[in-house]
Protein backbone atom coordinates (compact mmCIF):
# COMPACT_ATOMS: atom_id res chain seq x y z
CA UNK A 1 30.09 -9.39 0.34
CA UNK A 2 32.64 -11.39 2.22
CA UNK A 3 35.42 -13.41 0.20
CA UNK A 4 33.78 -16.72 1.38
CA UNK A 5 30.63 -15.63 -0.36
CA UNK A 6 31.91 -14.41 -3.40
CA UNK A 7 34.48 -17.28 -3.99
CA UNK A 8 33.87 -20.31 -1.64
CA UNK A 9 36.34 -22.71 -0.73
CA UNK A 10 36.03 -26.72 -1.24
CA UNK A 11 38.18 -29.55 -0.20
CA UNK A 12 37.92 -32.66 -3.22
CA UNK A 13 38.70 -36.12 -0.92
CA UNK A 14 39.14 -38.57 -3.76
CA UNK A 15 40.50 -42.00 -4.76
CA UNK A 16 43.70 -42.49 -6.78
CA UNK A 17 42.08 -45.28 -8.66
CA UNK A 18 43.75 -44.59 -12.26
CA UNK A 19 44.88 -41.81 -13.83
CA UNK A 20 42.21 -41.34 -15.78
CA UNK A 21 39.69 -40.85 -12.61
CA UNK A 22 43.05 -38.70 -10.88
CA UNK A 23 42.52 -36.59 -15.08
CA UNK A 24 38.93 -36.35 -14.95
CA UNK A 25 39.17 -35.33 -10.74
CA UNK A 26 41.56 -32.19 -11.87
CA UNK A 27 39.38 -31.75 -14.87
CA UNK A 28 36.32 -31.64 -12.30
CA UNK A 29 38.18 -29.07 -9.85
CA UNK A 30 39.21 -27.13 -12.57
CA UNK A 31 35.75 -26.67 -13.84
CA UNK A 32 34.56 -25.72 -10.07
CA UNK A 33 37.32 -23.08 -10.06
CA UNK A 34 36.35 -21.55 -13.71
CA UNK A 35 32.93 -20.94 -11.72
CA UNK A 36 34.17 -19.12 -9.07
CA UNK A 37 34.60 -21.87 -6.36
CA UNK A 38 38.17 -22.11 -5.08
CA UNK A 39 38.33 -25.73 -5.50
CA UNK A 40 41.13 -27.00 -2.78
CA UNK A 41 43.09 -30.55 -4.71
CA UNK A 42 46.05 -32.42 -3.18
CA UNK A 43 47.24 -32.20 -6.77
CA UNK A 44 47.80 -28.30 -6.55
CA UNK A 45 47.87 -27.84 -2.67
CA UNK A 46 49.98 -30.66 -0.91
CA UNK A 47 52.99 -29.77 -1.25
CA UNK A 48 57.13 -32.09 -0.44
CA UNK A 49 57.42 -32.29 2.79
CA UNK A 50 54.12 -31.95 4.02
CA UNK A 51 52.27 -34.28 5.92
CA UNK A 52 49.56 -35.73 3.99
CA UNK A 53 47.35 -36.29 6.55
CA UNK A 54 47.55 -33.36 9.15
CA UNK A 55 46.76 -31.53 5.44
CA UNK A 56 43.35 -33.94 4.87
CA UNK A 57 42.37 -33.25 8.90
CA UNK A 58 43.15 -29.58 8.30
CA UNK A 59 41.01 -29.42 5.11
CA UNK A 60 37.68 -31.35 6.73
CA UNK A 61 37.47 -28.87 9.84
CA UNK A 62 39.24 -25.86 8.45
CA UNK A 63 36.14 -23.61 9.38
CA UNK A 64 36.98 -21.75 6.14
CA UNK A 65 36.06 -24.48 3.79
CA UNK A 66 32.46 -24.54 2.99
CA UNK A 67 32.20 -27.77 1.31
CA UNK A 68 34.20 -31.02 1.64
CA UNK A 69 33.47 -33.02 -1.83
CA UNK A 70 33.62 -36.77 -1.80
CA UNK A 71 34.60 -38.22 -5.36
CA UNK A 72 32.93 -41.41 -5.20
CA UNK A 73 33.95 -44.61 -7.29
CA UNK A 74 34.04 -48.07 -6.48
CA UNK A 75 38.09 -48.00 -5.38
CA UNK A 76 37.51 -45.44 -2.69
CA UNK A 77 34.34 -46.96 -1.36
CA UNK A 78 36.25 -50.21 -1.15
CA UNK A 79 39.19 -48.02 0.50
CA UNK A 80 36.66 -46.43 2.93
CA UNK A 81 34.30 -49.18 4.10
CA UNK A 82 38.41 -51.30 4.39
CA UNK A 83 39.51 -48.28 6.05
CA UNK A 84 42.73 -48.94 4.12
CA UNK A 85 45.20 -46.12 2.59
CA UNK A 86 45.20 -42.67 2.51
CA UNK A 87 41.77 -42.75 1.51
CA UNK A 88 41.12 -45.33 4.52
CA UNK A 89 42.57 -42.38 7.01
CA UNK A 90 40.55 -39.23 5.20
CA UNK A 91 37.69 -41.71 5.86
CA UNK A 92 38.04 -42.01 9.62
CA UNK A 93 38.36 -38.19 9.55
CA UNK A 94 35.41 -37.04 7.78
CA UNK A 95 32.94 -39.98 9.30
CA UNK A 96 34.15 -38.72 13.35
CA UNK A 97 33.65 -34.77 11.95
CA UNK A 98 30.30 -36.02 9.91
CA UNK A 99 28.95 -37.45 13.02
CA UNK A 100 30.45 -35.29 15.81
CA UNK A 101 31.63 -31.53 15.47
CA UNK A 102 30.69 -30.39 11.94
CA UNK A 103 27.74 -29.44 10.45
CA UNK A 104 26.22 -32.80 8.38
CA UNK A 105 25.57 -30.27 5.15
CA UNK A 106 29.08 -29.48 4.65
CA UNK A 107 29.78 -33.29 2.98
CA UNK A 108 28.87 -33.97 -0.40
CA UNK A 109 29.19 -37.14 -1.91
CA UNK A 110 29.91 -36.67 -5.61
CA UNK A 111 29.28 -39.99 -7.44
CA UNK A 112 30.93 -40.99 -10.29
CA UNK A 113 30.17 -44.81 -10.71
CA UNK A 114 27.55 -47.43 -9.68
CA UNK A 115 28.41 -51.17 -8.81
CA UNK A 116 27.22 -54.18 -10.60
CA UNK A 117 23.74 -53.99 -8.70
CA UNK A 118 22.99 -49.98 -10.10
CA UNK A 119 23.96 -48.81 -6.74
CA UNK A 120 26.09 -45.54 -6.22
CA UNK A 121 29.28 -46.72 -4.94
CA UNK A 122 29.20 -44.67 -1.70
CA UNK A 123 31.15 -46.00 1.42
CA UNK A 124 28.86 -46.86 4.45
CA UNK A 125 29.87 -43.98 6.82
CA UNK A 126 28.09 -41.63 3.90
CA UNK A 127 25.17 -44.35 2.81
CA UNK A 128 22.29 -42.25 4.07
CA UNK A 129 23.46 -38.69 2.55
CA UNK A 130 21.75 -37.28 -0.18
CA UNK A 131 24.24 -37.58 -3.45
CA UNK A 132 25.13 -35.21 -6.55
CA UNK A 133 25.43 -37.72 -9.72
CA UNK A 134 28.29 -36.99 -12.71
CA UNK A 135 28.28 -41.03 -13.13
CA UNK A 136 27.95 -40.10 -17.43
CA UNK A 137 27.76 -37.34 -19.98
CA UNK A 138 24.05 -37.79 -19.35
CA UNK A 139 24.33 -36.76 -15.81
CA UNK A 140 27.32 -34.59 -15.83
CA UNK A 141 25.60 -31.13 -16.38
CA UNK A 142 22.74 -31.79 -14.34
CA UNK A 143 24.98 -32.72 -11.43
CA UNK A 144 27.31 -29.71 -12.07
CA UNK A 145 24.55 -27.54 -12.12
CA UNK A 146 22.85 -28.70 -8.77
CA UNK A 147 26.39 -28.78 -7.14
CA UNK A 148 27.08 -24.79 -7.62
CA UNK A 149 23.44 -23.65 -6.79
CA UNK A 150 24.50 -26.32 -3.49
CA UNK A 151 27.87 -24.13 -3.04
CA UNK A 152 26.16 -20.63 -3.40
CA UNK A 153 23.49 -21.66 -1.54
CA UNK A 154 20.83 -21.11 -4.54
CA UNK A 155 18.87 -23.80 -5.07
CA UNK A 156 16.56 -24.06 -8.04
CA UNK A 157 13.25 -24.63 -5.14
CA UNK A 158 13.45 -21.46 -2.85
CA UNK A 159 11.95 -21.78 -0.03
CA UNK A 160 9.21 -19.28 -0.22
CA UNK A 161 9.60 -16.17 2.86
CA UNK A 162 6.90 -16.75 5.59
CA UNK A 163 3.73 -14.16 5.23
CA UNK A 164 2.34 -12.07 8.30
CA UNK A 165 -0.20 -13.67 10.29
CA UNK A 166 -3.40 -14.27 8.86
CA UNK A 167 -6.40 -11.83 9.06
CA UNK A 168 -8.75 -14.09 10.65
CA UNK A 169 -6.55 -15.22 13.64
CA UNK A 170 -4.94 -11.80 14.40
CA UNK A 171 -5.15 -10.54 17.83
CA UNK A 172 -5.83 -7.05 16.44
CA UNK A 173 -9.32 -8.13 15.36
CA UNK A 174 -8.82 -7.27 11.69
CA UNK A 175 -11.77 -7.27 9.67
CA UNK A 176 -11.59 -10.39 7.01
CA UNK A 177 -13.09 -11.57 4.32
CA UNK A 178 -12.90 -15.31 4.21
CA UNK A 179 -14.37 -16.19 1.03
CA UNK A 180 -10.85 -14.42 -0.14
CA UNK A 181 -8.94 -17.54 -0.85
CA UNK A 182 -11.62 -19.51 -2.66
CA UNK A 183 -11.83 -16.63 -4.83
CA UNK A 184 -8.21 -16.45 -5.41
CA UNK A 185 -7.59 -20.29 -6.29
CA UNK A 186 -10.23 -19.96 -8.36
CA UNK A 187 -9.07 -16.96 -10.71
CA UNK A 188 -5.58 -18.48 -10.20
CA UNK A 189 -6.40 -22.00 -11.74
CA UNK A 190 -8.99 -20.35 -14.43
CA UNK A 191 -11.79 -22.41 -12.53
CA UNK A 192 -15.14 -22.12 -14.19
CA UNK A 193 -17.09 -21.03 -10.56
CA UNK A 194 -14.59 -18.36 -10.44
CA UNK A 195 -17.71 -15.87 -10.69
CA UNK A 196 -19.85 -16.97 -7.99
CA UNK A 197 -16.90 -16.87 -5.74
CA UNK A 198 -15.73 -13.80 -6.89
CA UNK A 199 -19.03 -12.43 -6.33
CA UNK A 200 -19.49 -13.29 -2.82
CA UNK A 201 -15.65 -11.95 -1.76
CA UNK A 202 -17.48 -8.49 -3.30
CA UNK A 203 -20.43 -8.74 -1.48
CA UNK A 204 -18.83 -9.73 2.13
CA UNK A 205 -15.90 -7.25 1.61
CA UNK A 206 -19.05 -4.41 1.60
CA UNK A 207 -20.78 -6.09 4.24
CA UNK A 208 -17.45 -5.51 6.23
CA UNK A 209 -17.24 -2.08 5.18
CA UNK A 210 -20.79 -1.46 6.25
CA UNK A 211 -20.06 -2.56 9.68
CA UNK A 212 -17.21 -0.63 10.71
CA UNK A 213 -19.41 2.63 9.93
CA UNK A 214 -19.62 5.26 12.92
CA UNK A 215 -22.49 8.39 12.70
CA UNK A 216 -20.47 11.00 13.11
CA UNK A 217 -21.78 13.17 16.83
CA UNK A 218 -20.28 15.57 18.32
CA UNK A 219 -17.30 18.10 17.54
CA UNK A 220 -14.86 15.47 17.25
CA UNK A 221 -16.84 13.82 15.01
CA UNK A 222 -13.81 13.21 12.41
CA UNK A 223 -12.10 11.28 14.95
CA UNK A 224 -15.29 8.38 14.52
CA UNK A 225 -15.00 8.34 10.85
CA UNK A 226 -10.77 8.30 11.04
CA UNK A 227 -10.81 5.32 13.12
CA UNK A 228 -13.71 3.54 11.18
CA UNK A 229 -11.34 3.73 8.16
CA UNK A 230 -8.02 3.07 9.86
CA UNK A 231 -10.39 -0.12 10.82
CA UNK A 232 -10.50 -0.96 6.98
CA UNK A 233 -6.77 -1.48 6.36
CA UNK A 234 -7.08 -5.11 6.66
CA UNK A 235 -9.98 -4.81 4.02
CA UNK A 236 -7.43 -2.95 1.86
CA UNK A 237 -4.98 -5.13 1.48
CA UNK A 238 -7.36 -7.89 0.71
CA UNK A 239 -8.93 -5.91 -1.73
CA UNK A 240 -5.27 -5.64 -3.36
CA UNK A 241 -4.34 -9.13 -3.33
CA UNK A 242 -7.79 -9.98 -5.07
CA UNK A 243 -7.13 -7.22 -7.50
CA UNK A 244 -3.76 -8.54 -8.40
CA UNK A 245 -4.94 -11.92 -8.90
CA UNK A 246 -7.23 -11.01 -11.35
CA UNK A 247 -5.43 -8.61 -13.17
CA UNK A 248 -2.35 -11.13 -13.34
CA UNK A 249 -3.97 -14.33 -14.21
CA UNK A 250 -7.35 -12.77 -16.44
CA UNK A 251 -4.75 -11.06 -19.05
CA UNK A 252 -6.80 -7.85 -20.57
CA UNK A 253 -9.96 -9.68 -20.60
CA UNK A 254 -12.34 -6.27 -19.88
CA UNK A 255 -15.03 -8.92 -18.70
CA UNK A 256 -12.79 -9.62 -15.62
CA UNK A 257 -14.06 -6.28 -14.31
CA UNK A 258 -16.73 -6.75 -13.83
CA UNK A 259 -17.09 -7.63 -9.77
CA UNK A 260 -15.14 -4.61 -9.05
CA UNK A 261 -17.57 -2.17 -10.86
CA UNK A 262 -20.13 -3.89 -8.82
CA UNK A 263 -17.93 -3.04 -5.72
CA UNK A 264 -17.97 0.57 -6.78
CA UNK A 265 -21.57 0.78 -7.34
CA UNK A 266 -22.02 -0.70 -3.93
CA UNK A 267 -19.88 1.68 -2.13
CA UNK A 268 -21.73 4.50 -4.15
CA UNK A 269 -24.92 3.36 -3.28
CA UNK A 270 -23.57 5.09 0.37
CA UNK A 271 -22.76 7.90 -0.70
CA UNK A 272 -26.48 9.61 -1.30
CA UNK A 273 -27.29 11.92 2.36
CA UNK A 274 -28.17 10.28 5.77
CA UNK A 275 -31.29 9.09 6.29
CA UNK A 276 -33.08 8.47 9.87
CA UNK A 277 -30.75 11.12 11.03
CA UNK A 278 -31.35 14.07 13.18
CA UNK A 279 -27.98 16.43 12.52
CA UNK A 280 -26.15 16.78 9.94
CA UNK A 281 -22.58 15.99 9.44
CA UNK A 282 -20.60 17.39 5.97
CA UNK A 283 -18.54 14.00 6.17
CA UNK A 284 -21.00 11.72 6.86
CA UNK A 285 -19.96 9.54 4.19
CA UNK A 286 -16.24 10.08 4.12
CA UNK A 287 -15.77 6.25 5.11
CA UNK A 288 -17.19 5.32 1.98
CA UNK A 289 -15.67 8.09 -0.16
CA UNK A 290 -12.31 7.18 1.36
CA UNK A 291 -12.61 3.34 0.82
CA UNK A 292 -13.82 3.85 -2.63
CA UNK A 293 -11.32 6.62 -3.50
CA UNK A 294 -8.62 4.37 -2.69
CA UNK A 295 -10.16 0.77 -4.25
CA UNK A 296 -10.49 3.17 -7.69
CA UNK A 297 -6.43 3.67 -7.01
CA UNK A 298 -5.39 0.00 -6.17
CA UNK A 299 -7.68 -1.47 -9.40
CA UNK A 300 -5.43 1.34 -11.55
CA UNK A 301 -2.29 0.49 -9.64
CA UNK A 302 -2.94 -3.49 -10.81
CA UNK A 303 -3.99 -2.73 -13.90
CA UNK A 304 -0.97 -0.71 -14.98
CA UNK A 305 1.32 -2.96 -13.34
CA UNK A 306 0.35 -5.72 -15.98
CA UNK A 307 -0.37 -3.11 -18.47
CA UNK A 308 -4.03 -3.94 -18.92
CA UNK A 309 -4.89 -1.06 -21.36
CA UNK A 310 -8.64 -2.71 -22.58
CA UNK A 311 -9.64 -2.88 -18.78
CA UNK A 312 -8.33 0.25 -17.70
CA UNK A 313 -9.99 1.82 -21.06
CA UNK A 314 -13.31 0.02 -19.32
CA UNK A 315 -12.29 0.97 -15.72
CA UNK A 316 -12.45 4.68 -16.69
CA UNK A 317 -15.46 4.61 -19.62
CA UNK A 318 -17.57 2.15 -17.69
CA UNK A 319 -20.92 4.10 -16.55
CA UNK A 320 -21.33 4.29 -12.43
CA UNK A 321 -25.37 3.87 -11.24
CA UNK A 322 -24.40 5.43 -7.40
CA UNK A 323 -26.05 7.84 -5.33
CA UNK A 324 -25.88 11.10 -5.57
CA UNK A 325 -23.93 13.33 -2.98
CA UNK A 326 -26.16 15.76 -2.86
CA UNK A 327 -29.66 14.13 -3.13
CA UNK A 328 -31.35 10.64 -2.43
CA UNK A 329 -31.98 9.53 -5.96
CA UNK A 330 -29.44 7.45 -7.99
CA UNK A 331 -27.38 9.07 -10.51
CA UNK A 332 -25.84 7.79 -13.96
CA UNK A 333 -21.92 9.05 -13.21
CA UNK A 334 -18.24 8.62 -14.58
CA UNK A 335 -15.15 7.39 -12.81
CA UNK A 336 -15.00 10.81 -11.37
CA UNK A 337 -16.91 10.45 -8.93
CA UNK A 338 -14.89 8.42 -6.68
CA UNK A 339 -12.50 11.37 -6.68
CA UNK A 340 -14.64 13.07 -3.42
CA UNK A 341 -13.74 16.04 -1.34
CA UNK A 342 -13.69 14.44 2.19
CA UNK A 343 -14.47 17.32 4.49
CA UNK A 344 -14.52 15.24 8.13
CA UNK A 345 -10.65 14.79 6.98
CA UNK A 346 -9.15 17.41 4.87
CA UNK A 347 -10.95 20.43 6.32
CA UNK A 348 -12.18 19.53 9.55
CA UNK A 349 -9.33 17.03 11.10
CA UNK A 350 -6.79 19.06 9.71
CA UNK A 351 -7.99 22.14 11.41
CA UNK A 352 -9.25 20.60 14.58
CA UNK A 353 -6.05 19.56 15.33
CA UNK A 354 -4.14 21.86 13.77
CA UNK A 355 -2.15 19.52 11.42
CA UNK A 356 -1.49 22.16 8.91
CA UNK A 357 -1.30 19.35 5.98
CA UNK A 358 -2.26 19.78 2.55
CA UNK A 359 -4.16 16.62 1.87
CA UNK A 360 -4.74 14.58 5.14
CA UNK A 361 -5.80 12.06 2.85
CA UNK A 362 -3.30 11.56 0.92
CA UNK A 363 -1.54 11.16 4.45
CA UNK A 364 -3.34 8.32 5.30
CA UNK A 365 -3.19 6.76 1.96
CA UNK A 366 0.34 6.70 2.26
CA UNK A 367 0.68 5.28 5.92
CA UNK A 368 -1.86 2.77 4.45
CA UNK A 369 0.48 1.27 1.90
CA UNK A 370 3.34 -1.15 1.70
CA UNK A 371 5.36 -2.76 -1.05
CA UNK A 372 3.84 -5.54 -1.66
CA UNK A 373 0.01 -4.66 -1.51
CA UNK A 374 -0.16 -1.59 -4.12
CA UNK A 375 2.97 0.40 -3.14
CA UNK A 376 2.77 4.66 -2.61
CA UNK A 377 4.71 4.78 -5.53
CA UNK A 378 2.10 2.73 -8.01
CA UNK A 379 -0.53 4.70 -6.26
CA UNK A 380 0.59 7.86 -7.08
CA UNK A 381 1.68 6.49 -10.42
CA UNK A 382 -2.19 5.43 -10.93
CA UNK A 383 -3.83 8.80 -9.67
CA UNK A 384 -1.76 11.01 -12.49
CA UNK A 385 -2.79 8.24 -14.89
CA UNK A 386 -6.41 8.53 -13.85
CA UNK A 387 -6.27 12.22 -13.72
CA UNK A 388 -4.66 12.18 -17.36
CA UNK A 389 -7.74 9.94 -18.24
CA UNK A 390 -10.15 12.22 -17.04
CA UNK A 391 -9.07 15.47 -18.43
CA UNK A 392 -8.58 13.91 -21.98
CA UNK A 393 -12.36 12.57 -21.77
CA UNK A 394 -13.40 16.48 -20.28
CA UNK A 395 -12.76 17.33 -24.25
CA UNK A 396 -15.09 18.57 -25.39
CA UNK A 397 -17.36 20.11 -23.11
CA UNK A 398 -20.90 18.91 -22.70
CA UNK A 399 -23.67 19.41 -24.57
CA UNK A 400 -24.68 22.50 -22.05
CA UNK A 401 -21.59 23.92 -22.51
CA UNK A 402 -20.31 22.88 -18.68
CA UNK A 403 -16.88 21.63 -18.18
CA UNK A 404 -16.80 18.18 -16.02
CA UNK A 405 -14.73 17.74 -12.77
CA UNK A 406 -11.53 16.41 -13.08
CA UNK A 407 -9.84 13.73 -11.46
CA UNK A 408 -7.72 15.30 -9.15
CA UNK A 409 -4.10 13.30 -8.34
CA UNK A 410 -3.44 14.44 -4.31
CA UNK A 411 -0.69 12.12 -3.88
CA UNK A 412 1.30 13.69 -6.09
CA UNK A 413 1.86 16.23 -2.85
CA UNK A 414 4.57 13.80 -2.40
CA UNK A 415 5.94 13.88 -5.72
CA UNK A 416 9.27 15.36 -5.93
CA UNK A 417 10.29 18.09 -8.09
CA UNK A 418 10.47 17.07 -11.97
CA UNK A 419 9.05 13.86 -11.79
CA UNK A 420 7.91 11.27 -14.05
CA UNK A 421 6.39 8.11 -13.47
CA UNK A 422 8.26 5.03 -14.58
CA UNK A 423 5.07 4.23 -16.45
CA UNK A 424 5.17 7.98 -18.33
CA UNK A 425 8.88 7.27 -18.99
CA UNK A 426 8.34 3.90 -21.31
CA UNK A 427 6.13 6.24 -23.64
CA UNK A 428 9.01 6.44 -25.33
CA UNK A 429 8.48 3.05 -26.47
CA UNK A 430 5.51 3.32 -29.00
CA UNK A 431 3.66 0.06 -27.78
CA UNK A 432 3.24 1.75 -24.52
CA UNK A 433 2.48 4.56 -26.06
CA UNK A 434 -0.41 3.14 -27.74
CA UNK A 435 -1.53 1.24 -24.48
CA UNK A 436 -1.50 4.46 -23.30
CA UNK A 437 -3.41 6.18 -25.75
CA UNK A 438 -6.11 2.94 -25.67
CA UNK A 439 -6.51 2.96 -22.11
CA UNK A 440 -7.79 6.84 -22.29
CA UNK A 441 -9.49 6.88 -24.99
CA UNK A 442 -7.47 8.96 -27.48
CA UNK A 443 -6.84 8.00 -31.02
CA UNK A 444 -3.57 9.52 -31.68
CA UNK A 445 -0.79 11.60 -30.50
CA UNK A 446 -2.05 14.84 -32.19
CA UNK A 447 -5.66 13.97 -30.52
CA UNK A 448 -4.64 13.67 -27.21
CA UNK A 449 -2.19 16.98 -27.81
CA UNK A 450 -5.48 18.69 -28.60
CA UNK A 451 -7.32 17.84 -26.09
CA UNK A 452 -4.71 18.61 -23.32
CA UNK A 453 -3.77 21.55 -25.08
CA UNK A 454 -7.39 22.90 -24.66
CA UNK A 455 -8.16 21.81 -21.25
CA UNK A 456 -5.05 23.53 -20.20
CA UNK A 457 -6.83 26.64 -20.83
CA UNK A 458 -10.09 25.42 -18.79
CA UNK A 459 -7.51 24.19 -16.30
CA UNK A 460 -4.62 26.11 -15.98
CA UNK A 461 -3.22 24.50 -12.99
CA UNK A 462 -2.25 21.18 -15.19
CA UNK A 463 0.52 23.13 -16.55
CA UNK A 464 1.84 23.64 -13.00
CA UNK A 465 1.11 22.12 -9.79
CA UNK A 466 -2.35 19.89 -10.80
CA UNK A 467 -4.12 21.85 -8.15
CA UNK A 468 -2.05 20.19 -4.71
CA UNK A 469 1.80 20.82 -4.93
CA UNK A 470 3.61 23.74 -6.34
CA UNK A 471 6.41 20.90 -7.39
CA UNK A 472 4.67 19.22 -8.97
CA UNK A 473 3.82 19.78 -12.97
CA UNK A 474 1.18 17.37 -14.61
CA UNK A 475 2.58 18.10 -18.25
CA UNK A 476 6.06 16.73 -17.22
CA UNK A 477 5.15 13.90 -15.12
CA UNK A 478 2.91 12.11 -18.30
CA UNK A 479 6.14 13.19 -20.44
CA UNK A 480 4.17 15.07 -22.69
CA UNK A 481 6.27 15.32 -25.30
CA UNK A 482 6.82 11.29 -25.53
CA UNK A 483 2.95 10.76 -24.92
CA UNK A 484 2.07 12.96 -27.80
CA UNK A 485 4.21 11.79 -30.63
């Protein structure tokens, strides 16, 4: 930080009307310099034997002054428009820089009366700028206040950052969903047709899924269905801004969910085996496994972000009506199921081209993200929070004795050696802990410590690596010990 930016320099032009104003001027430029601003004042600075007005000329284009501050009362707007006295000279000055070399923005008038007719007593040359007003006690603060965030160049409206360009008129030919921003206003101003919108952003955003679908052919055949979902990035991020939306402005309504379990449902409709088709591929349906696999991540992501425990407790209890992988009929399933084995990707990508990765999908879902559409890190954060959800509902086993699937957390390949999420970390804090505890269905510390206890023994891996990464331990990452108090 430069010393300009960290104490910035003014130059107070000002009437010697009475020595009251010349009091409350000093008092002015002493409060300025209490805040940091190096407040530049004839008073302090001009010195016997210097020439008044080589100092004033020196002070209005010294490059090093950011802000030349015009005292206005009625004597030095007389002074000005008369162009008589000292004030009458630092006039001529600052109107030739105001209108010729220097930069309009670095004169502020600073108005401390009004004239019989209520009008700010600003000389002509400065009639036209915009003015800070200290004209009463009324004022004073207000005007103070607006003055520094002028000096340090933060004003109370920022100017928002431009976005990217939008979906629909990007040369790349991005897939979009344009009922997006109806949706969004909607949600965001609690609008009663908030549903019906919502519902048709669900049902277009799986109509554009749909469409980028490629039957797999040949031996390259993972090469179709990589580049159908690299073609659904654009979807992704939409899906994440919608997500956010709702869980920011629905609070932990659990009703809220409900057009993103229809979204699920409609991507697991896909996932049943090909029909009309004369080979068969192992990944046929990897687009759809992949697109739900990460929607199921970006919902949790949200959801924890505004610590939504009643949705997520519905996100991961909520009953799935989807196809079945392995036969045409529909199945009743859990949130589990979203968690698939993609074969075109993680077996045969990764040997066809001899990537030698441990998840390629994780991979992708990595390149996929960016920090402010469902970061990597809230991603990962979401899949050991998902995985922690599903082994504490594997306890107890069902009714035939069969342990269920777990979610498995494959990001965490990336997760560095003893780490926690920052999530994890705030168990310490028993609210969170509870929220915690709510969201996966677990009614106390020595429950969940029972059932994590036993499906450590079912699932031995959980006390290690969680099945991807020999760094990575699932019991320390939920900070256990914290989660189970």
């Amino acid at each position: 930080m430069s010393a300009s930016t960290e104490h910035p320099k003014v130059f107070i032009s000002y009437s010697w009307t009475t020595p009251e104003h010349e009091q409350f001027v000093i008092d002015f430029a002493t409060t300025l310099r209490g805040h940091g601003i190096d407040a530049v004042l004839d008073k302090w600075d001009l010195k016997p034997g210097h020439d008044k007005y080589v100092f004033m000329e020196s002070m209005v284009v010294d490059p090093s002054v950011n802000k030349v501050l015009v005292i206005c009362d009625r004597k030095y707007q007389e002074k000005a428009n008369s162009r008589a006295g000292g004030v009458g000279t630092e006039s001529q000055i600052i109107s030739q820089e105001l209108y010729g070399r220097v930069k309009q923005t670095k004169f502020v008038p600073v108005v401390c009366e009004y004239d019989d007719d209520g009008h700010p007593c600003l000389p002509v040359f400065m009639k036209g700028l915009i003015y800070i007003d200290v004209s009463n006690d009324e004022q004073y603060g207000a005007g103070l206040d607006e003055l520094l965030r002028l000096i340090y160049e933060q004003p109370f409206h920022q100017k928002p950052k431009l976005g990217g360009v939008p979906y629909f008129v990007s040369s790349s030919g991005a897939s979009y969903v344009k009922e997006l921003g109806a949706a969004l206003r909607a949600i965001q101003d609690g609008k009663p047709n908030r549903h019906g919108l919502e519902a048709l952003f669900i049902k277009s955003l799986l109509s554009e899924v749909t469409k980028l679908y490629v039957t797999p052919e040949g031996d390259d055949y993972d090469e179709g269905v990589f580049q159908a979902i690299s073609s659904t990035k654009s979807l992704r991020d939409q899906l994440a801004e919608y997500v956010e939306g709702v869980a920011a402005f629905s609070g932990d309504d659990t009703s809220s969910l409900a057009p993103f379990l229809k979204l699920m449902e409609g991507l697991g409709a896909h996932f049943g085996p090909p029909t009309n088709q004369g080979s068969f591929y192992p990944g046929w349906a990897d687009l759809y496994y992949f697109f739900a696999y990460e929607a199921f991540l970006i919902q949790a992501a949200a959801l924890l972000r505004h610590s939504c425990w009643k949705c997520l407790r519905r996100l991961m209890s909520a009953v799935y009506v989807i196809q079945s992988s392995r036969q045409s009929a529909t199945a009743a399933e859990t949130f589990v199921a979203f968690d698939k084995e993609m074969v075109s990707l993680d077996e045969h990508r990764n040997r066809r081209l001899t990537l030698k990765r441990v998840s390629v999908v994780a991979d992708i879902l990595k390149e996929r993200c960016s920090t402010d559409k469902a970061s990597f890190p809230e991603i990962m954060e979401a899949d050991v929070f998902l995985m922690l959800g599903s082994v504490a509902s594997s306890f107890p086993p069902t009714p035939a004795g069969e342990w269920p699937r777990i979610w498995r957390a494959r990001t965490t390949i990336y997760s560095s050696y003893g780490n926690k999420f920052k999530m994890f970390l705030r168990a310490a804090d028993e609210d969170t802990r509870t929220g915690i505890r709510t969201a996966i269905g677990v009614t106390s510390g020595r429950d969940l410590q029972a059932r994590l206890e036993t499906a450590t023994t079912r699932f031995p891996e959980l006390g290690r690596n969680g099945g991807f990464h020999d760094n990575f331990n699932f019991l320390e990452a939920i900070n256990f010990n914290e989660l189970v108090k």
